[in-house]
PDB file of N, CA and C in Angstrom:
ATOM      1  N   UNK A   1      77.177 106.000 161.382  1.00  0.00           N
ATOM      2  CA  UNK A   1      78.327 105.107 161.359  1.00  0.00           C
ATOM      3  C   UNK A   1      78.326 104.239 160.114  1.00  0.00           C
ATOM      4  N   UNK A   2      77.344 104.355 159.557  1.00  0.00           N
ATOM      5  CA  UNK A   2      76.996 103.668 158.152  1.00  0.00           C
ATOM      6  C   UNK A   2      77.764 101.970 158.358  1.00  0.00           C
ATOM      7  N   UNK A   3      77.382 101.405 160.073  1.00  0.00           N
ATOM      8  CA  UNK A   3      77.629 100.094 159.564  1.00  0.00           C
ATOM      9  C   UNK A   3      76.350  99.123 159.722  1.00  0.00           C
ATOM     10  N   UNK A   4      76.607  97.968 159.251  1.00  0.00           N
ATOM     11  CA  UNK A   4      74.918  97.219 160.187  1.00  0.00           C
ATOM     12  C   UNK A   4      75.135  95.643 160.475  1.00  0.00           C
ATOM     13  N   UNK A   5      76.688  95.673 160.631  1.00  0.00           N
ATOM     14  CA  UNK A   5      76.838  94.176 161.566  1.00  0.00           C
ATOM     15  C   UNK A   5      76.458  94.086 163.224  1.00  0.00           C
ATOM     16  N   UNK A   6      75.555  94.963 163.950  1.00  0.00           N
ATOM     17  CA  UNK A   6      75.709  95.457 165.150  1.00  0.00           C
ATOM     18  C   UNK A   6      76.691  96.460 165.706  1.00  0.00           C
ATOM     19  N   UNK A   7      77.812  96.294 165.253  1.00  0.00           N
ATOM     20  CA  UNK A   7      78.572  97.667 165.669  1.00  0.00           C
ATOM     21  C   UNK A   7      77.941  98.567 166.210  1.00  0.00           C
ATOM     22  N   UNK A   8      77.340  99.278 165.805  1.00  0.00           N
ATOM     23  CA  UNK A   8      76.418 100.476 165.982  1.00  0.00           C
ATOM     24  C   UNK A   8      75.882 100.554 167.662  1.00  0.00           C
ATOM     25  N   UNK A   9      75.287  99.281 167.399  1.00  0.00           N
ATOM     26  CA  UNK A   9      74.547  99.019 168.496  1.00  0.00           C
ATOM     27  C   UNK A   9      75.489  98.767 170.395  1.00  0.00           C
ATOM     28  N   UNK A  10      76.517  98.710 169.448  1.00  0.00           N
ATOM     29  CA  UNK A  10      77.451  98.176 170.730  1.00  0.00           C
ATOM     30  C   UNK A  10      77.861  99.275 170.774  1.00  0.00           C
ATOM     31  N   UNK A  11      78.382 100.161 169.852  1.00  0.00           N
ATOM     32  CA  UNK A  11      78.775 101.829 170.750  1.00  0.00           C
ATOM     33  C   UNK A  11      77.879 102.588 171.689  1.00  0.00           C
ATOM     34  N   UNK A  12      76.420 102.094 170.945  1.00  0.00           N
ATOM     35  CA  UNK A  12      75.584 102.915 172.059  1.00  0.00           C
ATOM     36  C   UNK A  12      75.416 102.481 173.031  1.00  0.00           C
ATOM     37  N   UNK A  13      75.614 101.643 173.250  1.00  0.00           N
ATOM     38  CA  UNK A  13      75.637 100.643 174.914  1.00  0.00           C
ATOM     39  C   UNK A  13      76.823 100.904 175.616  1.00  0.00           C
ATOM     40  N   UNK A  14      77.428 100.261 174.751  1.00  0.00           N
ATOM     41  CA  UNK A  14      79.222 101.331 175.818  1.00  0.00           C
ATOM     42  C   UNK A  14      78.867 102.635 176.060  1.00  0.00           C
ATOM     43  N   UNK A  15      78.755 103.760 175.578  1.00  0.00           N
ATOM     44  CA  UNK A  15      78.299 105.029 175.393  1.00  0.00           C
ATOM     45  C   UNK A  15      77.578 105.030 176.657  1.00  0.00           C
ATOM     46  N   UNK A  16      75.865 104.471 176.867  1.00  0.00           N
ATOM     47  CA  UNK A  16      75.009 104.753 177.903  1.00  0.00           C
ATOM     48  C   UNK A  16      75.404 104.036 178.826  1.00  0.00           C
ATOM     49  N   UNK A  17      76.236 103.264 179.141  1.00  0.00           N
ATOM     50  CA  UNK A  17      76.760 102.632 180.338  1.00  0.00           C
ATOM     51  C   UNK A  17      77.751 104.020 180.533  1.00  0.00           C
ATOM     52  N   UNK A  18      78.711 104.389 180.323  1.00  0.00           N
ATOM     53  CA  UNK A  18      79.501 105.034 180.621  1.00  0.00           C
ATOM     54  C   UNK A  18      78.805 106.514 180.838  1.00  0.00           C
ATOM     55  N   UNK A  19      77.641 106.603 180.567  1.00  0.00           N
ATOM     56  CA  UNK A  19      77.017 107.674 181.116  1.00  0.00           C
ATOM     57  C   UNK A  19      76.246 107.784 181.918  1.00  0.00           C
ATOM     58  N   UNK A  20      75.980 107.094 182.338  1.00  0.00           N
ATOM     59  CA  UNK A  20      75.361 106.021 183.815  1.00  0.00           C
ATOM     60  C   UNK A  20      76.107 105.972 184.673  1.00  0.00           C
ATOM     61  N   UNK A  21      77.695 105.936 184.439  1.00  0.00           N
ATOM     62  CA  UNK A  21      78.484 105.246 185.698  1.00  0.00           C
ATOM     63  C   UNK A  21      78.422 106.889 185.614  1.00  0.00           C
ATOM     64  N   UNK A  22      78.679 107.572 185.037  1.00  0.00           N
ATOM     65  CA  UNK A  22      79.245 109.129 185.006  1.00  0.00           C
ATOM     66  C   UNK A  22      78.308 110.165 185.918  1.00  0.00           C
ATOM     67  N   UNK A  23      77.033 109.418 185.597  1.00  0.00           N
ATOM     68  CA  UNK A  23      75.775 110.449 186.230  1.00  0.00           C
ATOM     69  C   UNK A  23      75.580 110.112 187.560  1.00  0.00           C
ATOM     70  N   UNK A  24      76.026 108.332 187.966  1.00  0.00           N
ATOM     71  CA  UNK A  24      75.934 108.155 189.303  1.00  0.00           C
ATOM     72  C   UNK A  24      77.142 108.679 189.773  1.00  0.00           C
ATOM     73  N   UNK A  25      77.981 108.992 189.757  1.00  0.00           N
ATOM     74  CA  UNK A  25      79.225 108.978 190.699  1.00  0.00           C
ATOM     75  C   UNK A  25      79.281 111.090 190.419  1.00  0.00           C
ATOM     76  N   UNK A  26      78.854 111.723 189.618  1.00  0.00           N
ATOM     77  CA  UNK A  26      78.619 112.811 190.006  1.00  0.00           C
ATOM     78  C   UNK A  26      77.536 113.364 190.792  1.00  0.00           C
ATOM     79  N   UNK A  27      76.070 112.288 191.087  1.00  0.00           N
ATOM     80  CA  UNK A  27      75.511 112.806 191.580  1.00  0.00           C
ATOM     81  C   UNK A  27      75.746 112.790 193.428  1.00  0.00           C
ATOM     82  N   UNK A  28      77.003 111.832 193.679  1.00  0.00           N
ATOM     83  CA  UNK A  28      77.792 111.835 194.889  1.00  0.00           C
ATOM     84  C   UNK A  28      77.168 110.830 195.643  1.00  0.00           C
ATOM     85  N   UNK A  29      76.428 109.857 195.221  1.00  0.00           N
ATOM     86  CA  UNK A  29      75.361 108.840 195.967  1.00  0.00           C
ATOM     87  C   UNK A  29      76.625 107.671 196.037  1.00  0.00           C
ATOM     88  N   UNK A  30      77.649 107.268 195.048  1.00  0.00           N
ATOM     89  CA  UNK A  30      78.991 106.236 195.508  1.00  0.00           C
ATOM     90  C   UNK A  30      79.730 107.343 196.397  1.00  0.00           C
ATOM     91  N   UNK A  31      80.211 108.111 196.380  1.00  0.00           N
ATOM     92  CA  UNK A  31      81.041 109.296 197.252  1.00  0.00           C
ATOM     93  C   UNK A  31      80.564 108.712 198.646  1.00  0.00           C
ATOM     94  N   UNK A  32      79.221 109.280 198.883  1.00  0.00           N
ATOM     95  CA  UNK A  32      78.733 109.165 199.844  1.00  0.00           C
ATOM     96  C   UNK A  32      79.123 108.201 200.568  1.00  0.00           C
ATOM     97  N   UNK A  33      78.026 107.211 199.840  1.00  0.00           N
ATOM     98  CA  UNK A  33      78.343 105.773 200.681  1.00  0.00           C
ATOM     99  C   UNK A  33      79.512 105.656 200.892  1.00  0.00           C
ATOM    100  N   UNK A  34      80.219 105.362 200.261  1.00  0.00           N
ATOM    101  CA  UNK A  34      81.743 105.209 200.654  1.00  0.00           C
ATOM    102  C   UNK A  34      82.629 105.569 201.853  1.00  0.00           C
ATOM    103  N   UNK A  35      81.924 106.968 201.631  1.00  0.00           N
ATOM    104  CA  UNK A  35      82.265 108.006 203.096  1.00  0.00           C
ATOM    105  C   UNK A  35      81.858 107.106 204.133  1.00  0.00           C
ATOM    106  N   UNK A  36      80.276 106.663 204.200  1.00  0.00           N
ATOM    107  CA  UNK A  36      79.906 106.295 205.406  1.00  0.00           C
ATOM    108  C   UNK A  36      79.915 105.125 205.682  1.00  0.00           C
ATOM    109  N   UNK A  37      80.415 104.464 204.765  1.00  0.00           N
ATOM    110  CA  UNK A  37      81.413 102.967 204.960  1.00  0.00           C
ATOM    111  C   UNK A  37      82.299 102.748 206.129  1.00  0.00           C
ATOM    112  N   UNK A  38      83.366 103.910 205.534  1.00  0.00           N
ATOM    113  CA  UNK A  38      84.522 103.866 206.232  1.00  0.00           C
ATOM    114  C   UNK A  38      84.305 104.736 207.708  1.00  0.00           C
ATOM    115  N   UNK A  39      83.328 105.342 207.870  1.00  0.00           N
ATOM    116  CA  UNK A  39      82.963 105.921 209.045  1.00  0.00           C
ATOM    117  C   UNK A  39      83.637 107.620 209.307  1.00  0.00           C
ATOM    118  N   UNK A  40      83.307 108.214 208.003  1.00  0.00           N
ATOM    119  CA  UNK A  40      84.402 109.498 208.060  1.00  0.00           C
ATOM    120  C   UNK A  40      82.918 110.318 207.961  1.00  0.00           C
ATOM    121  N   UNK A  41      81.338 109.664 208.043  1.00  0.00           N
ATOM    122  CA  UNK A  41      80.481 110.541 207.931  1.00  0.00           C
ATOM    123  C   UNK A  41      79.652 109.865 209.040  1.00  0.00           C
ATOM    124  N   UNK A  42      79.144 111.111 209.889  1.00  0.00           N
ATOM    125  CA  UNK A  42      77.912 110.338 210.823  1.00  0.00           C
ATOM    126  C   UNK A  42      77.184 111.524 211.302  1.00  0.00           C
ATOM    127  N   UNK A  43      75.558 110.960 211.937  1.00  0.00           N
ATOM    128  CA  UNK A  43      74.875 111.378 211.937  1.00  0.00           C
ATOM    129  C   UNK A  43      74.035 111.518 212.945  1.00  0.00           C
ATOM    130  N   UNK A  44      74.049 112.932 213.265  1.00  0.00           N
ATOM    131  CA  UNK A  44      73.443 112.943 214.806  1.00  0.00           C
ATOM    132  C   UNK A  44      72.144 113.019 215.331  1.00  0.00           C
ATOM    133  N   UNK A  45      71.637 113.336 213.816  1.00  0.00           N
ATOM    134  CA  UNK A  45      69.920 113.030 214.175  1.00  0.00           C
ATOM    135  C   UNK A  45      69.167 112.590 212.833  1.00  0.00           C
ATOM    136  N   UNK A  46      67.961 111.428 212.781  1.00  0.00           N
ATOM    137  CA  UNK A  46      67.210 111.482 211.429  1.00  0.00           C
ATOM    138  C   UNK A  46      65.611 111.388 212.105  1.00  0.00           C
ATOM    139  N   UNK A  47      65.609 112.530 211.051  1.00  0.00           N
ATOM    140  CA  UNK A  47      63.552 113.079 211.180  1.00  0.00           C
ATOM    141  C   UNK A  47      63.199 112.456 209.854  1.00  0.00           C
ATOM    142  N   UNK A  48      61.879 111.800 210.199  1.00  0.00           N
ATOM    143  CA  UNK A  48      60.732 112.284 209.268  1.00  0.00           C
ATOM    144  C   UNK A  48      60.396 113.035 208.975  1.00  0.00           C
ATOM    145  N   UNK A  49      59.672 113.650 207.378  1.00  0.00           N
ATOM    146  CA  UNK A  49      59.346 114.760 207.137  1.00  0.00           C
ATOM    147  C   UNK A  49      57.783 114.642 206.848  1.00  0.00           C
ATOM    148  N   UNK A  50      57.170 115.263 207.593  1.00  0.00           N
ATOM    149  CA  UNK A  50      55.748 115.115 207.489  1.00  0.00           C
ATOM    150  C   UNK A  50      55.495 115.982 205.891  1.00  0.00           C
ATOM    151  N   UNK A  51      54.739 115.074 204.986  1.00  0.00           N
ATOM    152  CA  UNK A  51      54.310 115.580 203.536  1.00  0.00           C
ATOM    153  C   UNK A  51      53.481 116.785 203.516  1.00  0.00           C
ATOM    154  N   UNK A  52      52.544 116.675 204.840  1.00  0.00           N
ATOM    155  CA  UNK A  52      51.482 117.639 204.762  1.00  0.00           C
ATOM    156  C   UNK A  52      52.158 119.151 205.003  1.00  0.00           C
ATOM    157  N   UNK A  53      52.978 119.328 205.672  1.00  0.00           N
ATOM    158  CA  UNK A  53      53.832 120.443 206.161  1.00  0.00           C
ATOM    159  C   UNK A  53      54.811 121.018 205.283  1.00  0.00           C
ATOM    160  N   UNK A  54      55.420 119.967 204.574  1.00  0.00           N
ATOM    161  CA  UNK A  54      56.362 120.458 203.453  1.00  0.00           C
ATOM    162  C   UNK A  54      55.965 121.533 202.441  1.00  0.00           C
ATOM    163  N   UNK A  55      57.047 122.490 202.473  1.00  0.00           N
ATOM    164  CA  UNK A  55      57.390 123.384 201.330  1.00  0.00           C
ATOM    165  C   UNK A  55      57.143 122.616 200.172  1.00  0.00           C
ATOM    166  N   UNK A  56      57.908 122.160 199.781  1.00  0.00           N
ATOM    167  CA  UNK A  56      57.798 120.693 198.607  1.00  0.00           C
ATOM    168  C   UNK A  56      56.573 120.231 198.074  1.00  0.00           C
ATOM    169  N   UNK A  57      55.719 120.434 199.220  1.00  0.00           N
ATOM    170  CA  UNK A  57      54.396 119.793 198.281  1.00  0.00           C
ATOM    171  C   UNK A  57      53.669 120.150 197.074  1.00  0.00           C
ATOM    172  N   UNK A  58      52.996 119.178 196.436  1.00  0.00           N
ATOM    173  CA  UNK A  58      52.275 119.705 195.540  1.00  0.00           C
ATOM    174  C   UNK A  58      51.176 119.676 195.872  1.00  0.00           C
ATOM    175  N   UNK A  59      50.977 120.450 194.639  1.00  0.00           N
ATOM    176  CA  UNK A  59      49.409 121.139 194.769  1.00  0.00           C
ATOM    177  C   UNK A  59      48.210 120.193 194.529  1.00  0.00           C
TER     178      UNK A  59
END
């Protein structure tokens, strides 16, 4: 951008904010909630997942 009054510095902040709001709201975690705000999502059972049993684990 060849400037150096800060400019610079303030695009990249606008920039990573706006890719932040972008990465949360695609990864559907505001969607969600939202959903289950308004009560259009519910849930008929919640398990624990035992670590030792999991596929998932590491080695």
């Amino acid at each position: 951008m060849n400037t150096h009054d800060g400019t610079e510095a303030c695009f990249l902040y606008i920039n990573g904010m706006l890719a932040y709001l972008c990465i949360w709201i695609e990864s559907g975690s505001l969607l969600f909630e939202y959903a289950f705000e308004k009560g259009r999502v519910e849930f008929e059972r919640l398990e624990a997942v035992d670590e030792d049993k999991s596929v998932y684990k590491e080695n």
